[in-house]
Structures are given as C-alpha cells and as structure tokens.
N, C-alpha and C. Protein backbone atom coordinates (compact mmCIF):
# COMPACT_ATOMS: atom_id res chain seq x y z
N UNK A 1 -27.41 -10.76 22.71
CA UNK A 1 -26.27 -10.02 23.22
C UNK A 1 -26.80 -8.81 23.97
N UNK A 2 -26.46 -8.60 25.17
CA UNK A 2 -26.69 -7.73 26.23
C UNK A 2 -26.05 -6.27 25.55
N UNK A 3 -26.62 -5.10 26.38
CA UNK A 3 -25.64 -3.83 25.94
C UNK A 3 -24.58 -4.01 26.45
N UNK A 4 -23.67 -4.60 27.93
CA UNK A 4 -23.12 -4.84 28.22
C UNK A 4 -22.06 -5.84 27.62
N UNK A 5 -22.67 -6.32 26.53
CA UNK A 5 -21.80 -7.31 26.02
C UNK A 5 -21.39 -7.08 24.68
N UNK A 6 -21.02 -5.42 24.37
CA UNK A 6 -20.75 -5.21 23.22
C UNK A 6 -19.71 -5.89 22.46
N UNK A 7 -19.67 -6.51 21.49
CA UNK A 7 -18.60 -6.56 20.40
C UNK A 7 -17.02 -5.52 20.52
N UNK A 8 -15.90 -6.40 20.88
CA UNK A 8 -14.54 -5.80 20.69
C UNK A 8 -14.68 -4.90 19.35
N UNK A 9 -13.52 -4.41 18.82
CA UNK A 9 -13.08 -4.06 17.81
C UNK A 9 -11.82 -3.51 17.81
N UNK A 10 -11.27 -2.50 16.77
CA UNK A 10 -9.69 -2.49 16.98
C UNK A 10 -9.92 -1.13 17.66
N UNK A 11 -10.31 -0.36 17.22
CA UNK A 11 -11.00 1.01 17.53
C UNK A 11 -10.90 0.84 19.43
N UNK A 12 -11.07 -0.11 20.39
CA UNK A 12 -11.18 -0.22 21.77
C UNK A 12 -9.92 -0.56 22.19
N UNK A 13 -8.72 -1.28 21.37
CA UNK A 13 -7.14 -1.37 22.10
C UNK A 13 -6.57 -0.08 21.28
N UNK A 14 -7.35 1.18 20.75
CA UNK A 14 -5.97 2.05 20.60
C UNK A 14 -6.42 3.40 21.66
N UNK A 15 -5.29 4.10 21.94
CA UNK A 15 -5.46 5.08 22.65
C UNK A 15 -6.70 5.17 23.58
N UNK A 16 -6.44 5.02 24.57
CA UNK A 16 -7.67 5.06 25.40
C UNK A 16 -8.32 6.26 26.40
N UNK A 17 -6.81 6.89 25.94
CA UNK A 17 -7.05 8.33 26.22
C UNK A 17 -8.14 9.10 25.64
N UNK A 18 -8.51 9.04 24.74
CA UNK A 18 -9.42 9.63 23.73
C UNK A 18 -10.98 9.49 23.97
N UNK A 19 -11.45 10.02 24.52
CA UNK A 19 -13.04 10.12 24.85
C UNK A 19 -13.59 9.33 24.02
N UNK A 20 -14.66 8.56 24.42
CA UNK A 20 -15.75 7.62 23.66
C UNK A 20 -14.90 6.82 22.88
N UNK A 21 -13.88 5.97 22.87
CA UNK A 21 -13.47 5.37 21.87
C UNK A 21 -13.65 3.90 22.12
N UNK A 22 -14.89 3.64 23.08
CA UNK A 22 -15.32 2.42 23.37
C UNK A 22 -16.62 2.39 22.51
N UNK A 23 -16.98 3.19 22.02
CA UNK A 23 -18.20 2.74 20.89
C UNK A 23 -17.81 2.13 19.86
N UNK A 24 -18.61 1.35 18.96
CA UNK A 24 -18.48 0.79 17.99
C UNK A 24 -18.27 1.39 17.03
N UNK A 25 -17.58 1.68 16.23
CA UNK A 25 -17.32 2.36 14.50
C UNK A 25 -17.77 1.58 13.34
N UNK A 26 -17.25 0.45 13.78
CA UNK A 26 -17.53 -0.49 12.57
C UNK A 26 -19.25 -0.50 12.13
N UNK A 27 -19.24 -1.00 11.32
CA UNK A 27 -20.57 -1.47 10.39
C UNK A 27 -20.96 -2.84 11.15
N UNK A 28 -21.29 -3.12 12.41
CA UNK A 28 -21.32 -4.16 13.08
C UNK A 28 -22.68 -4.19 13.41
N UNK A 29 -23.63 -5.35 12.81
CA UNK A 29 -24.64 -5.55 12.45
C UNK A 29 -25.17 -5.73 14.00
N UNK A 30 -24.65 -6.06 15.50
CA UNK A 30 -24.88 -6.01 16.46
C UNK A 30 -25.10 -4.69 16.73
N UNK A 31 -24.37 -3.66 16.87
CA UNK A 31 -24.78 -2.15 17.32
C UNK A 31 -25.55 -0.91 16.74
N UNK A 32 -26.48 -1.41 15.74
CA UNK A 32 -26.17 -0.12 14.70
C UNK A 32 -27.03 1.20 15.73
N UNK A 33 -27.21 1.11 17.18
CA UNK A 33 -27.43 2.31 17.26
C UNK A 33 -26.06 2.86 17.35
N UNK A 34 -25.35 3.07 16.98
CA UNK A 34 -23.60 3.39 17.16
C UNK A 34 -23.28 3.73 15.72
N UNK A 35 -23.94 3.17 14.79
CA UNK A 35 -23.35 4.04 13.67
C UNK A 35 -23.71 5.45 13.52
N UNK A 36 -22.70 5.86 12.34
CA UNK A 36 -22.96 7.40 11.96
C UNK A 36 -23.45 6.97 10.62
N UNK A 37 -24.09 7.74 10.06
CA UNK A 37 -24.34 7.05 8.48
C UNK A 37 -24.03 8.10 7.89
N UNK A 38 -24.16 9.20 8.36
CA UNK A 38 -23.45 10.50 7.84
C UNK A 38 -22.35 10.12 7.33
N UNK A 39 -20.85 9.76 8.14
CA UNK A 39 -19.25 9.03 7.83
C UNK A 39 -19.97 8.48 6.80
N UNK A 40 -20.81 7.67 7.34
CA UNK A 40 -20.41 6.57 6.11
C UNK A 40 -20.82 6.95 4.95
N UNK A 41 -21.62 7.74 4.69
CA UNK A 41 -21.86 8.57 3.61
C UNK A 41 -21.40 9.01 2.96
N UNK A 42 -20.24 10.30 3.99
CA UNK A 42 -19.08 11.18 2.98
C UNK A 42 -18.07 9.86 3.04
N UNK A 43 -17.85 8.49 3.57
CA UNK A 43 -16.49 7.91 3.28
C UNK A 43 -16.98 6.96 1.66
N UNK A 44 -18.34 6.88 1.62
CA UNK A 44 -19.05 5.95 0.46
C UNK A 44 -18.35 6.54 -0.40
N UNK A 45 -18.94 8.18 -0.68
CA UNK A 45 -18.65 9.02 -1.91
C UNK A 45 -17.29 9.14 -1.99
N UNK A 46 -16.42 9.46 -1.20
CA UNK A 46 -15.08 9.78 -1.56
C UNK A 46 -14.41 8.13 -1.96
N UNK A 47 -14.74 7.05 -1.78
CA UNK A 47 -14.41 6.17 -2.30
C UNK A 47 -14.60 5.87 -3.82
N UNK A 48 -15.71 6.61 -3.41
CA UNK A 48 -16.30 6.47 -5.56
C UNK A 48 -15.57 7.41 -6.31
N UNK A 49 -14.69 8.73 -5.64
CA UNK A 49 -13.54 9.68 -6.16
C UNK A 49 -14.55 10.83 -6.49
N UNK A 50 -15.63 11.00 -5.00
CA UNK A 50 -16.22 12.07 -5.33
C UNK A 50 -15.43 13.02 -4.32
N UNK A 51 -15.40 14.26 -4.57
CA UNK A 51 -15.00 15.70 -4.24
C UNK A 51 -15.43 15.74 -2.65
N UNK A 52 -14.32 15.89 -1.77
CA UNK A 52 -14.54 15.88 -0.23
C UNK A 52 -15.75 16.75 0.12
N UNK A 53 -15.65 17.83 -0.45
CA UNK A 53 -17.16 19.21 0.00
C UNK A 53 -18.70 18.26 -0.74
N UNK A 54 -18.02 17.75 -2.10
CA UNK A 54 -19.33 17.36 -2.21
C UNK A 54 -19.90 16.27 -1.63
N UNK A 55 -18.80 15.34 -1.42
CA UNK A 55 -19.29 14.09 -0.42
C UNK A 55 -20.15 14.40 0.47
N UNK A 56 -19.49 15.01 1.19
CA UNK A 56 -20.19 15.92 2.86
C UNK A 56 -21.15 16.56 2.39
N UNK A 57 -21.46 17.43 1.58
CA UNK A 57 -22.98 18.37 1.10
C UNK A 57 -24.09 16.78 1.23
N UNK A 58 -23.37 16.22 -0.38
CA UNK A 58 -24.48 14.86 -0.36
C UNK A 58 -25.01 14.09 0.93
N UNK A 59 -23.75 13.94 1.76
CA UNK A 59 -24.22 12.97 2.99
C UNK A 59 -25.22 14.25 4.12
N UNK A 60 -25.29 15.09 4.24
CA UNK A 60 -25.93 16.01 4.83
C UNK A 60 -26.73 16.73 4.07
N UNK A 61 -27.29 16.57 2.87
CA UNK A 61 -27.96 17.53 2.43
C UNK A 61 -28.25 19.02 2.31
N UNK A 62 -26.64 18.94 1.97
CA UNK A 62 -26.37 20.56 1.85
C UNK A 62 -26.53 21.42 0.19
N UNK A 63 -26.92 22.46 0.07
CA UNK A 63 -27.55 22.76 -1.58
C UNK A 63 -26.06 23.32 -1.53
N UNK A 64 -24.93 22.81 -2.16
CA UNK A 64 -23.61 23.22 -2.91
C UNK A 64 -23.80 24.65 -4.19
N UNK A 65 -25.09 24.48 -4.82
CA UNK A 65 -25.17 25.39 -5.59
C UNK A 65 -25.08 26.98 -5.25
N UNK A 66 -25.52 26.97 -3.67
CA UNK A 66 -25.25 28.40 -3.06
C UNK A 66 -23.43 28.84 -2.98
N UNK A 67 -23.69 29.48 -2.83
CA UNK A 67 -22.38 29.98 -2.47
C UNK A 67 -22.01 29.36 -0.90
N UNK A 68 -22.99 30.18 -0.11
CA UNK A 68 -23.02 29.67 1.40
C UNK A 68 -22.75 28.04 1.79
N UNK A 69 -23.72 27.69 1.20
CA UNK A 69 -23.72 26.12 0.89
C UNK A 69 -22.30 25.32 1.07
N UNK A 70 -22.01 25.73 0.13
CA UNK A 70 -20.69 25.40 -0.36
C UNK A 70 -19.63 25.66 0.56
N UNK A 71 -19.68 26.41 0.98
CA UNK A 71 -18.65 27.17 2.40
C UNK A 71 -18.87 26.50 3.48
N UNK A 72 -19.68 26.09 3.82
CA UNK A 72 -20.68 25.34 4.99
C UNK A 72 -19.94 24.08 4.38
N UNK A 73 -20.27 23.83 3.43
CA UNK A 73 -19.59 22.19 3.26
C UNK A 73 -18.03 21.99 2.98
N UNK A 74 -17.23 22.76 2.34
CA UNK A 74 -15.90 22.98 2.67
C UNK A 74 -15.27 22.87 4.33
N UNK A 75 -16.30 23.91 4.88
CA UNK A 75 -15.72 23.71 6.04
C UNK A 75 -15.82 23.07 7.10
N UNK A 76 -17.40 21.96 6.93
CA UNK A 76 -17.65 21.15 7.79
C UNK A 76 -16.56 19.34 7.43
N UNK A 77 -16.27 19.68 6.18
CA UNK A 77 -15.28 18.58 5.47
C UNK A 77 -14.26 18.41 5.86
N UNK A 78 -13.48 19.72 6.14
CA UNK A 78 -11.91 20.08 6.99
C UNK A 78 -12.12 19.66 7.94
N UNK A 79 -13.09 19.91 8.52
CA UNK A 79 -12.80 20.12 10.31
C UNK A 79 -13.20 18.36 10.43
N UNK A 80 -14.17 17.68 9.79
CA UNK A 80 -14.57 16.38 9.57
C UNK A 80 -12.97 15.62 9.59
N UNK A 81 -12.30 15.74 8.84
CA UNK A 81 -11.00 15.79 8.55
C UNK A 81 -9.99 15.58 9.63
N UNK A 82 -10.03 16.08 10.82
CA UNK A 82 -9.03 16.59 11.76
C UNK A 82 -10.10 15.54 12.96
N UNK A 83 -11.14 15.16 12.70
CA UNK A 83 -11.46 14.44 13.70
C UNK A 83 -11.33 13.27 13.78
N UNK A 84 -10.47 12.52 15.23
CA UNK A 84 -9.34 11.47 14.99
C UNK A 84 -10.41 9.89 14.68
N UNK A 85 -12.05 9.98 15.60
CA UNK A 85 -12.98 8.69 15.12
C UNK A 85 -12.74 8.89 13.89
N UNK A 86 -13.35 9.97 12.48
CA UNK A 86 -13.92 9.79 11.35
C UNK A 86 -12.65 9.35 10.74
N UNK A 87 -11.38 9.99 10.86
CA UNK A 87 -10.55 8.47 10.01
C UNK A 87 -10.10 7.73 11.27
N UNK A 88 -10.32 6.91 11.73
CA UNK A 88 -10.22 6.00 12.15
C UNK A 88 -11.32 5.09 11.31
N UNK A 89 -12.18 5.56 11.35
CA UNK A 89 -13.52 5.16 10.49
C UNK A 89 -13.18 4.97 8.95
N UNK A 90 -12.51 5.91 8.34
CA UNK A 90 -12.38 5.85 7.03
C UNK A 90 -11.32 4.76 7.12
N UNK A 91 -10.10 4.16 8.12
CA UNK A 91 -9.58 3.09 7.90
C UNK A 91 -10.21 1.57 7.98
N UNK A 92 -10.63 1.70 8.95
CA UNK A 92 -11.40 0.49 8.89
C UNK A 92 -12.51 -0.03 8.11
N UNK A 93 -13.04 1.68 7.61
CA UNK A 93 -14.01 0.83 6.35
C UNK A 93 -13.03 0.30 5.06
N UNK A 94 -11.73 1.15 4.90
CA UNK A 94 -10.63 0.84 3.86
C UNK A 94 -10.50 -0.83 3.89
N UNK A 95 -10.22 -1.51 5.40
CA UNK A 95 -9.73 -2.54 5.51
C UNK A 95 -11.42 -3.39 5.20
N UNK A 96 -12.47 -3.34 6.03
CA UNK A 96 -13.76 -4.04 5.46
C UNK A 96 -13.47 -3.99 3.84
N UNK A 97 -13.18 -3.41 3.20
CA UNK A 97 -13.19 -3.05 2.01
C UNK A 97 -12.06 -4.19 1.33
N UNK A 98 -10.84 -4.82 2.21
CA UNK A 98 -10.08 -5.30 1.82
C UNK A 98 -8.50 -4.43 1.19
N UNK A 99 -8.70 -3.46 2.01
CA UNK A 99 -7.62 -2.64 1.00
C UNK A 99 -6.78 -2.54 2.57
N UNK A 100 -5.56 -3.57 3.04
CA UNK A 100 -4.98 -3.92 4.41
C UNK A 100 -3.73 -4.29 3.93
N UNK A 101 -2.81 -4.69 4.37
CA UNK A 101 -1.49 -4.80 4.21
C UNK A 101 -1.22 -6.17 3.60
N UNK A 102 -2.22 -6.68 4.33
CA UNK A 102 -2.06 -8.25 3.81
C UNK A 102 -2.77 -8.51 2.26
N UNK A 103 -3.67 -8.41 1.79
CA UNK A 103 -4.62 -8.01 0.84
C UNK A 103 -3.52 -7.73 -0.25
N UNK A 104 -2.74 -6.39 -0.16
CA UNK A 104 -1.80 -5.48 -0.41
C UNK A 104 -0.48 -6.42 -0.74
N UNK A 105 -0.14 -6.94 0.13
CA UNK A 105 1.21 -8.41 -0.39
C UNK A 105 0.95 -9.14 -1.29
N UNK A 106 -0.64 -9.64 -0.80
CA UNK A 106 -0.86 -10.93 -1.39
C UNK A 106 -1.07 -10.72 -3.30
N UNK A 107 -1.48 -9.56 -3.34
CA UNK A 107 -1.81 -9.11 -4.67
C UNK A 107 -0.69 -8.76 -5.53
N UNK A 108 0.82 -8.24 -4.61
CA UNK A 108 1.86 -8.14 -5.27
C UNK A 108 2.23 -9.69 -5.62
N UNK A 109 2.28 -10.24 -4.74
CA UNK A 109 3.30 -11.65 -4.97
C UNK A 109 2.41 -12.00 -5.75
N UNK A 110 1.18 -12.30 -6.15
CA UNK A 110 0.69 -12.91 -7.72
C UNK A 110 0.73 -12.33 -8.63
N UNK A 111 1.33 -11.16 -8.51
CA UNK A 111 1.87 -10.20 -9.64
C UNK A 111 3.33 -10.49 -10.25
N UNK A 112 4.14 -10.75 -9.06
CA UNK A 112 5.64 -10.78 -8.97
C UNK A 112 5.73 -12.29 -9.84
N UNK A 113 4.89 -13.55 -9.47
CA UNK A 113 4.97 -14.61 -9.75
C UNK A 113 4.21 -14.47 -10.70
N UNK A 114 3.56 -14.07 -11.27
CA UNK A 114 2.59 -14.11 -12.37
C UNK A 114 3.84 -13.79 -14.22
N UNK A 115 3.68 -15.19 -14.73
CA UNK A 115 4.71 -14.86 -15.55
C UNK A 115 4.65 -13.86 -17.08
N UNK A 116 3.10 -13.68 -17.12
CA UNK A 116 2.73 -12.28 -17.73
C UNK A 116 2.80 -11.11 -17.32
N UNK A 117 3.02 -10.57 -15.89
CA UNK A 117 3.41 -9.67 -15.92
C UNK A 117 5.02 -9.44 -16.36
N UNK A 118 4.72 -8.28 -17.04
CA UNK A 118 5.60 -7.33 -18.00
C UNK A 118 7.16 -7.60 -16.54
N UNK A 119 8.67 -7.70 -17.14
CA UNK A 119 9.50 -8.07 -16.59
C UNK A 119 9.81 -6.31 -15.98
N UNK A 120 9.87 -5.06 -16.29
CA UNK A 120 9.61 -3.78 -15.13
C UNK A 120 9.06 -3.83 -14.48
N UNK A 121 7.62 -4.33 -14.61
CA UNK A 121 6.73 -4.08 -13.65
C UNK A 121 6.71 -4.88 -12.27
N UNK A 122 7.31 -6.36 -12.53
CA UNK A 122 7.58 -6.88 -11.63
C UNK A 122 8.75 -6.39 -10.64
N UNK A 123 9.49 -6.05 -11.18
CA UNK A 123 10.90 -5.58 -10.75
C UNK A 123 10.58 -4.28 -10.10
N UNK A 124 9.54 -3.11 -10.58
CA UNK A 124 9.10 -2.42 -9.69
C UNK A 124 8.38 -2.64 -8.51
N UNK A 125 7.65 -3.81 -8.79
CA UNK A 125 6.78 -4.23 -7.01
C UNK A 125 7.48 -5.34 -6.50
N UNK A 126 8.86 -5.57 -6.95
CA UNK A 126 9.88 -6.07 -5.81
C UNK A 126 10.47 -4.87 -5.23
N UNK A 127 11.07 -4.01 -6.00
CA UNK A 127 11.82 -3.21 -5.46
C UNK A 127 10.76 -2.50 -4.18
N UNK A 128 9.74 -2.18 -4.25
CA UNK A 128 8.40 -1.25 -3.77
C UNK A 128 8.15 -2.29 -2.33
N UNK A 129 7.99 -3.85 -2.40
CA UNK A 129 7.74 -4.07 -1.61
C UNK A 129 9.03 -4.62 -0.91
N UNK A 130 10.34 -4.34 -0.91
CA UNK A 130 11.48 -4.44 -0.26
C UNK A 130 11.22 -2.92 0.48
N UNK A 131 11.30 -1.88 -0.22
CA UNK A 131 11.12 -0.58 0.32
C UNK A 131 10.15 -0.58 1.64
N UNK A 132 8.70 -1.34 1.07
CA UNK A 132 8.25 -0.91 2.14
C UNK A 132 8.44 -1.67 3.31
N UNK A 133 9.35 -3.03 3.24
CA UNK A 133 9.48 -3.70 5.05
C UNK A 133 10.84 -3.67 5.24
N UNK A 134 11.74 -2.41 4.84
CA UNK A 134 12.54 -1.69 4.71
C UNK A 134 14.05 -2.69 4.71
N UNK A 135 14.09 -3.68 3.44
CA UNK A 135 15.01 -3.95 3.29
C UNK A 135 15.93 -2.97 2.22
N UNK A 136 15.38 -1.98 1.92
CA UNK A 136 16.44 -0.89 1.22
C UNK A 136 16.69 0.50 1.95
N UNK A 137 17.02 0.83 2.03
CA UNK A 137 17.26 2.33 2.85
C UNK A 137 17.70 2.98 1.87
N UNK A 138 17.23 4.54 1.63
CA UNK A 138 17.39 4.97 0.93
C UNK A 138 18.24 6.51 1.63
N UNK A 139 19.70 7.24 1.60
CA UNK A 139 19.97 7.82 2.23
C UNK A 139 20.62 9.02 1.54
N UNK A 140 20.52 10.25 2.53
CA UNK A 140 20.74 11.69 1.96
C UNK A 140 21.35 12.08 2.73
N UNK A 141 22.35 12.63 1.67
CA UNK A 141 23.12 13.57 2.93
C UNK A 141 22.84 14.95 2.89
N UNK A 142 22.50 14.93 4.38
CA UNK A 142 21.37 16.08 4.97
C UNK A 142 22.31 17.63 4.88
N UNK A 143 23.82 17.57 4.72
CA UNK A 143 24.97 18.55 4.53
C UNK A 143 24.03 18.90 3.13
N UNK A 144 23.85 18.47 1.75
CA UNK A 144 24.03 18.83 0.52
C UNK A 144 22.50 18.91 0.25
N UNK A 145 21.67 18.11 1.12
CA UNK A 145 20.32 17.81 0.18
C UNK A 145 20.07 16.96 -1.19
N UNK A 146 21.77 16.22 -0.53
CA UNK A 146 21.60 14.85 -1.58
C UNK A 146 22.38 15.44 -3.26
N UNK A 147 23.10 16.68 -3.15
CA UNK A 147 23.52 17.11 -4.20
C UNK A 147 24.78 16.07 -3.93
N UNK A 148 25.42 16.16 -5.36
CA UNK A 148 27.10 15.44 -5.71
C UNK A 148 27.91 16.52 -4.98
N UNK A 149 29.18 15.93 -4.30
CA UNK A 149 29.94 16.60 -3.27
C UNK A 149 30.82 16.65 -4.35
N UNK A 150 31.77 17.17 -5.12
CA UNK A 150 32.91 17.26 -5.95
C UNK A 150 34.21 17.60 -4.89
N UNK A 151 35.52 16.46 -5.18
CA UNK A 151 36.24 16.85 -4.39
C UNK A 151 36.98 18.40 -4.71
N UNK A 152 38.00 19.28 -3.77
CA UNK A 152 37.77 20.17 -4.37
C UNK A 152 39.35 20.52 -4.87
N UNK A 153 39.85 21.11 -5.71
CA UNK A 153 40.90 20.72 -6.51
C UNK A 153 42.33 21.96 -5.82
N UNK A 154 43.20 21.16 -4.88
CA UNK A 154 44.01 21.16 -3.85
C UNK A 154 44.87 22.38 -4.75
N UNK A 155 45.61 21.33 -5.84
CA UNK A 155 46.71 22.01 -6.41
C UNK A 155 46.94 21.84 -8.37
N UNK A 156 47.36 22.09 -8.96
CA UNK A 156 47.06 21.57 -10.42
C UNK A 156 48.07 20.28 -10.52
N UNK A 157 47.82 19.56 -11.78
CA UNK A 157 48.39 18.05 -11.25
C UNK A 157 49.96 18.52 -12.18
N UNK A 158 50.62 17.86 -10.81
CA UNK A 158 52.36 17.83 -11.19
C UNK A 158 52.73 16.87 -12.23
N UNK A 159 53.53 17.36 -13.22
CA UNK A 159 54.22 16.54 -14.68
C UNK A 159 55.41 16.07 -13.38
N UNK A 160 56.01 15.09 -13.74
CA UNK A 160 56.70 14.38 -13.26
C UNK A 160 57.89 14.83 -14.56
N UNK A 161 59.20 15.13 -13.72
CA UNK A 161 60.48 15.92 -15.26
C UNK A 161 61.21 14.60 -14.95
N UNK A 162 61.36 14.95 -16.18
CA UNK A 162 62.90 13.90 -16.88
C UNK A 162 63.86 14.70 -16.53
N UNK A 163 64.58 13.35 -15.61
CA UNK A 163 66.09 14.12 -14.98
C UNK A 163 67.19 14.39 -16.04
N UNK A 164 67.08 13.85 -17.82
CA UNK A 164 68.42 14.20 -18.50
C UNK A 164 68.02 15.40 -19.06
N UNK A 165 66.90 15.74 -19.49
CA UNK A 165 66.39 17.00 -19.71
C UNK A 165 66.63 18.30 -18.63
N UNK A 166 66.68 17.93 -17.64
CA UNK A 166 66.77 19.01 -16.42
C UNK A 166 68.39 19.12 -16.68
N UNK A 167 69.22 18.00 -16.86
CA UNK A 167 70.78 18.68 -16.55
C UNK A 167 71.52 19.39 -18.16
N UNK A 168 70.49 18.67 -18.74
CA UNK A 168 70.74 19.56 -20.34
C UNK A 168 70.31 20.69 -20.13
N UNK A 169 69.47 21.53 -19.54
CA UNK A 169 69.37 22.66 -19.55
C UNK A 169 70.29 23.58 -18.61
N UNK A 170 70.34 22.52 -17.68
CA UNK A 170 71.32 23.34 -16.20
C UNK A 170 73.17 23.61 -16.89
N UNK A 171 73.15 22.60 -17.47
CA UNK A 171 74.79 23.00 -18.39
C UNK A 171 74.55 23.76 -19.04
C-alpha cells in the first residue's frame, strides 16, 4: 500500500472543515506513523477507571507527586479534553472496543429474552431502549418546571336548597 493509498476511516467523512482530519486515528496496523500513543495511553488508563490527571501524567511521564507536576497534568488533561481528534479518538477506540450501538442492542435483547433475567430488570431495558429510539417522549411543562398545576378554586361549592324548606321559612 502506497502513502497515497491510505486506508478510509470514519474520522475522513466527518467535518472536513477541521484541519488534518485526513490522518488516520485508528489503531490501523497500515499507518502507525499516524498514531499518537500518548491518546492512546491516557484513553488505555481512563478505561481501566484511572483518574484523567493521572492517566495523562502516566502517558507522559509526568512526577504527579510535585505539586507542579500535578498542575501541569490537570491542565494538560482539560485542554486534552476540548480537543475535537482526541475524542474522536476516545470514540472510536470505545467502538474497537465493541462498546457501539449495535453491540449495545444486541446485549439488551438477550437480556430482555433471557428468561432469568429478573422480571424489573427486563422491563427496565425495555422501557430504556424504547426511550432511547424515542418511542416514549417524555414531556414538561416548561410554564411550571413540571410542577402539578392545581385548578384554582373560582367560588365555594353551592348546596343546592329544597324549595319546601325555602317557602316554610318565607311564610
């Protein structure tokens, strides 16, 4: 494969506005002068449910134990954060990973059909996955913030009189 003949990916039909977004992101055993291993570093650790500053210290070799350190890696993490490749990157390693919409169905419906699961739990990942391809709508009224409207009370409620009682008193 030529340089010219790089490998598509999804990363090349979005926004094309966006500088360099014809390089490769993926883990694509054709380009790896195109990877970052850094990303993939802080996206490894935060997958394992390590701490965003420390991810980033670890993948850069930053000493966290300083004070400075630590500031340096907080803030190279944020700003890491706001840059639109590195999640783009953190999605697509999500999906390599198998964690995609489809993946995501397929695991409910053998849940839903699965006749050990517990009869809530199913009924929660019907209801969850109606929600999410929006066969439920869920609606507020934006007047109250979704509070109860009470109607509001006009006049006090009229006794209806007995007409032989009324002329017994009028004689």
């Amino acid at each position: 494969m030529s340089k010219d003949d790089k490998p598509t990916n999804s990363l090349d039909t979005q926004d094309d506005d966006v500088e360099g977004l014809k390089e490769t992101w993926l883990t694509d055993v054709d380009a790896p002068e195109n990877y970052n291993w850094g990303w993939r570093a802080v996206i490894d650790d935060l997958l394992v449910g390590e701490s965003g500053y420390v991810a980033y210290a670890n993948a850069y070799d930053i000493d966290i134990k300083d004070e400075k350190g630590r500031r340096v890696a907080e803030a190279s993490y944020s700003r890491l954060l706001r840059n639109v490749k590195f999640t783009r990157l953190w999605k697509l390693v999500l999906e390599e990973r198998g964690f995609n919409e489809h993946k995501i169905d397929s695991v409910m419906l053998e849940m839903i059909a699965d006749p050990m699961t517990p009869h809530q739990t199913r009924r929660a990942l019907i209801r969850d996955f109606n929600e999410l391809n929006g066969r439920i709508i869920n609606r507020t009224d934006l007047t109250t913030l979704g509070e109860k409207i009470e109607r509001p009370v006009v006049m006090a409620e009229i006794n209806a009189r007995v007409a032989d009682a009324d002329k017994a008193s009028t004689e």
